[in-house]
N, C-alpha and C. Protein backbone atom coordinates (compact mmCIF):
# COMPACT_ATOMS: atom_id res chain seq x y z
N UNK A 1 -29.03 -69.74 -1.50
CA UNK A 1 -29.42 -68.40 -1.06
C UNK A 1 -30.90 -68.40 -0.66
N UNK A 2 -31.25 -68.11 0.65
CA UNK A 2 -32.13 -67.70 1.01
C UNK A 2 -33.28 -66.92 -0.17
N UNK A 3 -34.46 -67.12 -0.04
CA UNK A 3 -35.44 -66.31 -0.57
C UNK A 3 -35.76 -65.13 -0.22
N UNK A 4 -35.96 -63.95 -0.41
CA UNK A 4 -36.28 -62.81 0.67
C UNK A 4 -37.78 -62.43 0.73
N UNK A 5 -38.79 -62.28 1.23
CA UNK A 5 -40.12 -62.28 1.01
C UNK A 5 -40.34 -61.01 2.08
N UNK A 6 -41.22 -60.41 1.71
CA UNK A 6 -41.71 -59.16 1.56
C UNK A 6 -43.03 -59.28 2.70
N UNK A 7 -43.35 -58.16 2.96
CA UNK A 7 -44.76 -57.61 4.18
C UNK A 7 -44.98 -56.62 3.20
N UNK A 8 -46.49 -56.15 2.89
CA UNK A 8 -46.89 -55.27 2.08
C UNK A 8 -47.96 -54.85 3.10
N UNK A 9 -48.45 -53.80 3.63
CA UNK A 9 -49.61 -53.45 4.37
C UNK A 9 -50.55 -52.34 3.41
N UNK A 10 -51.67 -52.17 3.36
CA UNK A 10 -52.70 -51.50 2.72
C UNK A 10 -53.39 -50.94 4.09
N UNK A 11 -53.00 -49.57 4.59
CA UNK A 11 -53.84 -48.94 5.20
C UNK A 11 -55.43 -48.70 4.51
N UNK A 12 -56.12 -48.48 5.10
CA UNK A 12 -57.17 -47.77 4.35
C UNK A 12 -58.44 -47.53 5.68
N UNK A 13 -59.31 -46.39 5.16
CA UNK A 13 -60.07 -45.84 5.99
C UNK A 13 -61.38 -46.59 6.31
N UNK A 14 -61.54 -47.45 7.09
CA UNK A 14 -63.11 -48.05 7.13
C UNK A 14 -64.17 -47.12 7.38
N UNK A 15 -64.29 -45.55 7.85
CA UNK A 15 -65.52 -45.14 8.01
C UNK A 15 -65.67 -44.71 6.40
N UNK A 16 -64.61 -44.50 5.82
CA UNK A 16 -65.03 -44.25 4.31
C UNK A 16 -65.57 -45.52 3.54
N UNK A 17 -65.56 -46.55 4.34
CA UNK A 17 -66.20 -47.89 3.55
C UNK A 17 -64.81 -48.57 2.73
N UNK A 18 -63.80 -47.70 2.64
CA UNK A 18 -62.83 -48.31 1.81
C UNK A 18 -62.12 -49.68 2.02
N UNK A 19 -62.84 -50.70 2.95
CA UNK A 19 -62.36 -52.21 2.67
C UNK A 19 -62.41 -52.77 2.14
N UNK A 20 -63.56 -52.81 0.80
CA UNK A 20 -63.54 -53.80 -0.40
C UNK A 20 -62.58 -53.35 -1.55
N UNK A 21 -62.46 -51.88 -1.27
CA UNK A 21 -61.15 -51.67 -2.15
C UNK A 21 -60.20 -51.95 -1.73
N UNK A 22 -59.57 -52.05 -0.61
CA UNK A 22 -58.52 -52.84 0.11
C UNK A 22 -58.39 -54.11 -0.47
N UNK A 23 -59.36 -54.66 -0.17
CA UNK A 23 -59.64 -56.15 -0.25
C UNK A 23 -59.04 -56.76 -1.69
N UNK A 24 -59.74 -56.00 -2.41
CA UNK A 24 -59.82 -56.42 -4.48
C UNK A 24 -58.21 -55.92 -4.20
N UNK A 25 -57.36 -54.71 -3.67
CA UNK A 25 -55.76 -54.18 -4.08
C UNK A 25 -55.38 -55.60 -3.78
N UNK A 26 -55.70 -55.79 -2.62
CA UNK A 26 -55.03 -57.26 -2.05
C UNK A 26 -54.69 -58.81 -2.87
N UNK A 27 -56.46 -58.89 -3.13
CA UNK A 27 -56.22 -59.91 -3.94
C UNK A 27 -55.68 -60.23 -5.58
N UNK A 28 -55.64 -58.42 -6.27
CA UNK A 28 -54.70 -57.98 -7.13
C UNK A 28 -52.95 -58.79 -6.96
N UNK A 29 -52.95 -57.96 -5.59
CA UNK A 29 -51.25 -58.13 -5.80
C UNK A 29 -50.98 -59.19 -5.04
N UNK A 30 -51.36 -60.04 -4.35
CA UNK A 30 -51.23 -61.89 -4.26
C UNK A 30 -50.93 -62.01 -5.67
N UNK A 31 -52.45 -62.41 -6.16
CA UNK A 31 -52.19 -62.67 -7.51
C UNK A 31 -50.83 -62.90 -8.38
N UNK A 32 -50.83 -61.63 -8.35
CA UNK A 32 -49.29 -61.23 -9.03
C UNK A 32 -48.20 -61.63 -8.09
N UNK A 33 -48.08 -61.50 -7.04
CA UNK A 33 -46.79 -61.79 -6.16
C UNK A 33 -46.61 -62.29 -5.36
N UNK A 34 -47.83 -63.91 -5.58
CA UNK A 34 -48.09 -65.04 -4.50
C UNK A 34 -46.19 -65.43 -4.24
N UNK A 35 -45.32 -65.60 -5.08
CA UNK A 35 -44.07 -65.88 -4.33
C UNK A 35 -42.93 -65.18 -3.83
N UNK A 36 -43.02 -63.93 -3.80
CA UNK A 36 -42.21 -63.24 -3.66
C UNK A 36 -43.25 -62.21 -2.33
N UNK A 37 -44.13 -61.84 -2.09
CA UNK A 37 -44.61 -61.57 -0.97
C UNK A 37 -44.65 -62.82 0.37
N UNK A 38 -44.62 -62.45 1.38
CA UNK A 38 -44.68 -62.94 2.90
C UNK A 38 -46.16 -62.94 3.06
N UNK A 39 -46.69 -61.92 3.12
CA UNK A 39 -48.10 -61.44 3.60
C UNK A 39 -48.36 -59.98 3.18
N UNK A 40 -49.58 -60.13 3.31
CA UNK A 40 -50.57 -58.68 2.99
C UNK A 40 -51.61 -58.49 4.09
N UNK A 41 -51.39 -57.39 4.58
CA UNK A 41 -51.94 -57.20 5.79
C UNK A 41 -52.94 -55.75 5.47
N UNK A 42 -53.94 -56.30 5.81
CA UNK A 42 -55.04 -54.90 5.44
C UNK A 42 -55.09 -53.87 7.37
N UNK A 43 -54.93 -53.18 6.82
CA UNK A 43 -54.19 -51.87 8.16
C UNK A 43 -55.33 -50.92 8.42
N UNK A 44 -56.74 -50.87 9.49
CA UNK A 44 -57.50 -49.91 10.03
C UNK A 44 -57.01 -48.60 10.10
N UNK A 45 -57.28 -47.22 9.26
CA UNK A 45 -56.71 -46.54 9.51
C UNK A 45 -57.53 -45.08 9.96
N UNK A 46 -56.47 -44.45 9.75
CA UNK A 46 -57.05 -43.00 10.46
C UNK A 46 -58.42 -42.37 8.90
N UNK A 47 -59.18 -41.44 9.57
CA UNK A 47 -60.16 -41.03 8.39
C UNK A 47 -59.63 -40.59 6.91
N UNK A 48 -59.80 -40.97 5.89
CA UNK A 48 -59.21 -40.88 4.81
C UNK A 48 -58.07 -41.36 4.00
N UNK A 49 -58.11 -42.15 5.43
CA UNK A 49 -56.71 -42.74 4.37
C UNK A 49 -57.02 -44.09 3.76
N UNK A 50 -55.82 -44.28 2.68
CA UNK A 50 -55.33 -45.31 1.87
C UNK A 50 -54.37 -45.24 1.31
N UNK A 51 -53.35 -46.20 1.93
CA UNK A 51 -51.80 -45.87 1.63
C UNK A 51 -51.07 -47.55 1.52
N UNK A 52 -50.36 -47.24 0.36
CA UNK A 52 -49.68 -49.12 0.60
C UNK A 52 -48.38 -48.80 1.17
N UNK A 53 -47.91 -49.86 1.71
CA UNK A 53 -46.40 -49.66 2.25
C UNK A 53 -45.67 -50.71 1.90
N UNK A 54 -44.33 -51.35 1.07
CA UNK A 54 -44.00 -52.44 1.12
C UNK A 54 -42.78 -52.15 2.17
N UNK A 55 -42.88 -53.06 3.09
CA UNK A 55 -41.51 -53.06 3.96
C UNK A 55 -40.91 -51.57 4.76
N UNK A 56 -42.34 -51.11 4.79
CA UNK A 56 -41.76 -49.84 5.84
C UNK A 56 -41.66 -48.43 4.89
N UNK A 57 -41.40 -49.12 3.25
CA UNK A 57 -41.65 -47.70 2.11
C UNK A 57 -42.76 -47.36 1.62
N UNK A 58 -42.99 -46.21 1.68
CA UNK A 58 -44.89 -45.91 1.43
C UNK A 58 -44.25 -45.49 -0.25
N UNK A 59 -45.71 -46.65 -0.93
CA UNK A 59 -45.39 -47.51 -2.38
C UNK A 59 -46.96 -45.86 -2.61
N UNK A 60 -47.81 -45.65 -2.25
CA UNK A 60 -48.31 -44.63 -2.40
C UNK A 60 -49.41 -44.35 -1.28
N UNK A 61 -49.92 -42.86 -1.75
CA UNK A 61 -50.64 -42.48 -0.73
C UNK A 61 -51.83 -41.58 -1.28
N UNK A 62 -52.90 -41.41 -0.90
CA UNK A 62 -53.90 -41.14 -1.03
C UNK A 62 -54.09 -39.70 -1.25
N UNK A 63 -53.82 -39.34 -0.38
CA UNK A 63 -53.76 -38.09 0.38
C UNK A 63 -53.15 -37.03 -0.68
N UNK A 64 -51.62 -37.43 -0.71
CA UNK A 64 -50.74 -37.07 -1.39
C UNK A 64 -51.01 -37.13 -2.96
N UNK A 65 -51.57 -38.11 -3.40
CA UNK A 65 -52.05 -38.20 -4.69
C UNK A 65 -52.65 -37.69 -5.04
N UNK A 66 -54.10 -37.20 -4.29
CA UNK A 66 -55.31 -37.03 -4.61
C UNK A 66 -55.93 -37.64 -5.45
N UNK A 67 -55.71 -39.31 -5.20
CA UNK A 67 -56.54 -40.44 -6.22
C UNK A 67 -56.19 -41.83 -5.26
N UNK A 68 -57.24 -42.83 -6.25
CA UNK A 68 -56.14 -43.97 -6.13
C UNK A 68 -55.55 -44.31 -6.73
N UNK A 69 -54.74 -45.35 -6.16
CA UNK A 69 -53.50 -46.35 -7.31
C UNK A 69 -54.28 -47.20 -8.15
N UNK A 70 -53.91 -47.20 -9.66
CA UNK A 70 -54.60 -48.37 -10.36
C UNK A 70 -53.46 -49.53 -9.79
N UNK A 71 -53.58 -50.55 -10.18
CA UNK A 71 -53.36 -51.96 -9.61
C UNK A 71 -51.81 -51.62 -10.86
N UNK A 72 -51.78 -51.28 -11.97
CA UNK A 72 -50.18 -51.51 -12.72
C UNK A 72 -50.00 -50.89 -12.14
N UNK A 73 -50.12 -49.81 -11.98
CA UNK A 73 -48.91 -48.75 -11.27
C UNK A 73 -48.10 -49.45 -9.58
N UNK A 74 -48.77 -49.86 -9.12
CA UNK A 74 -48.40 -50.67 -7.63
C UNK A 74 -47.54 -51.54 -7.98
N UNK A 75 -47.64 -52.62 -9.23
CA UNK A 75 -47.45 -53.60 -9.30
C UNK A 75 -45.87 -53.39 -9.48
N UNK A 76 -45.96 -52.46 -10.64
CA UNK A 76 -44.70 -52.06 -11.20
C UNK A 76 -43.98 -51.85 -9.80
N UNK A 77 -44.17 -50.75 -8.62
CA UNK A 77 -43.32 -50.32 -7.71
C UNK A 77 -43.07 -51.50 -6.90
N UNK A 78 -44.14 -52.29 -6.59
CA UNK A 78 -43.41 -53.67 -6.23
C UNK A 78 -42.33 -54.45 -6.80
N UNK A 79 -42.76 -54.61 -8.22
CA UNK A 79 -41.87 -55.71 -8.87
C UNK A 79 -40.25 -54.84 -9.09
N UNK A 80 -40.20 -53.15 -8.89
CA UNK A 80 -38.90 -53.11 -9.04
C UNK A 80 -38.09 -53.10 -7.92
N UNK A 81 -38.68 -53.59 -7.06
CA UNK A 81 -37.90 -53.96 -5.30
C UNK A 81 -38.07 -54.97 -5.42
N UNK A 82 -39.01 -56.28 -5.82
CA UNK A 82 -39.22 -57.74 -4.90
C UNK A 82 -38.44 -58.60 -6.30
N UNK A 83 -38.34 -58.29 -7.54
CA UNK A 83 -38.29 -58.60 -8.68
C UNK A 83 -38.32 -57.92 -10.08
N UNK A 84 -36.93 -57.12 -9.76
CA UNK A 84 -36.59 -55.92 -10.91
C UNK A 84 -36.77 -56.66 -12.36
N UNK A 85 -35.98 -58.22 -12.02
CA UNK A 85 -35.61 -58.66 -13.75
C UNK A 85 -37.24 -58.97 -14.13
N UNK A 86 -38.26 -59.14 -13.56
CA UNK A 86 -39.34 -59.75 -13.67
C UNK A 86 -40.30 -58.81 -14.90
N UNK A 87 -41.13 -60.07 -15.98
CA UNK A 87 -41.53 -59.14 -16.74
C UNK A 87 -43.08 -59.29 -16.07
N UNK A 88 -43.96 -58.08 -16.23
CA UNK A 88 -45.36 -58.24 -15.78
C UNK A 88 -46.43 -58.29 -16.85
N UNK A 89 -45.76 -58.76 -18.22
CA UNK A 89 -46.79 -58.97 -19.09
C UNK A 89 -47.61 -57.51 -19.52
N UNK A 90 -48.83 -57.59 -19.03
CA UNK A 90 -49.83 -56.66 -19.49
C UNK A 90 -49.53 -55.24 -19.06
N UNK A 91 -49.05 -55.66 -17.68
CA UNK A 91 -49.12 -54.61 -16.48
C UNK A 91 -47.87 -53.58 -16.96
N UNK A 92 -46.99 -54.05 -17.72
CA UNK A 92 -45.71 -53.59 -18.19
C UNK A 92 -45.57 -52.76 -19.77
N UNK A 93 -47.05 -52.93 -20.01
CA UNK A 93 -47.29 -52.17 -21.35
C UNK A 93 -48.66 -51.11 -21.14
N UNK A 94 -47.87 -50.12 -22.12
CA UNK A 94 -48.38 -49.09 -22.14
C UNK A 94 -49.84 -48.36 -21.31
């Protein structure tokens, strides 16, 4: 059986400066999902935004939140699409 590997994109707003937070989400969720992700693609976006998408589903949004995502909370919405049985250790407690 084939592997299935994943596209994750991280919009985010560069006049707000928000690329190093892009950057650190990014190298967060490699980290965690160097085999089960394809790529991570950091996405120029419209003013204010910052939004992740895995595969076309917006995993969260900025806007809508009125915050950001801490890095468990993402991780979790990843791992229950790319790798439900998967445990995330730290990220998976409390």
């Amino acid at each position: 059986m084939k592997d299935l590997k994943y596209r994750l994109e991280i919009h985010y707003c560069p006049k707000c400066r928000w690329l190093p937070r892009a950057c650190w989400m990014a190298q967060e969720l490699l980290t965690t999902f160097e085999d089960e992700l394809d790529e991570i693609a950091l996405v120029p976006a419209e003013p204010g935004i910052f939004k992740i998408v895995l595969d076309d589903k917006a995993l969260f949004d900025r806007k809508a939140e009125g915050r950001f995502p801490e890095p468990k909370e993402i991780k979790q919405k990843i791992r229950d699409t790319v790798a439900p049985e998967r445990d995330l250790g730290h990220s998976d407690r409390g």
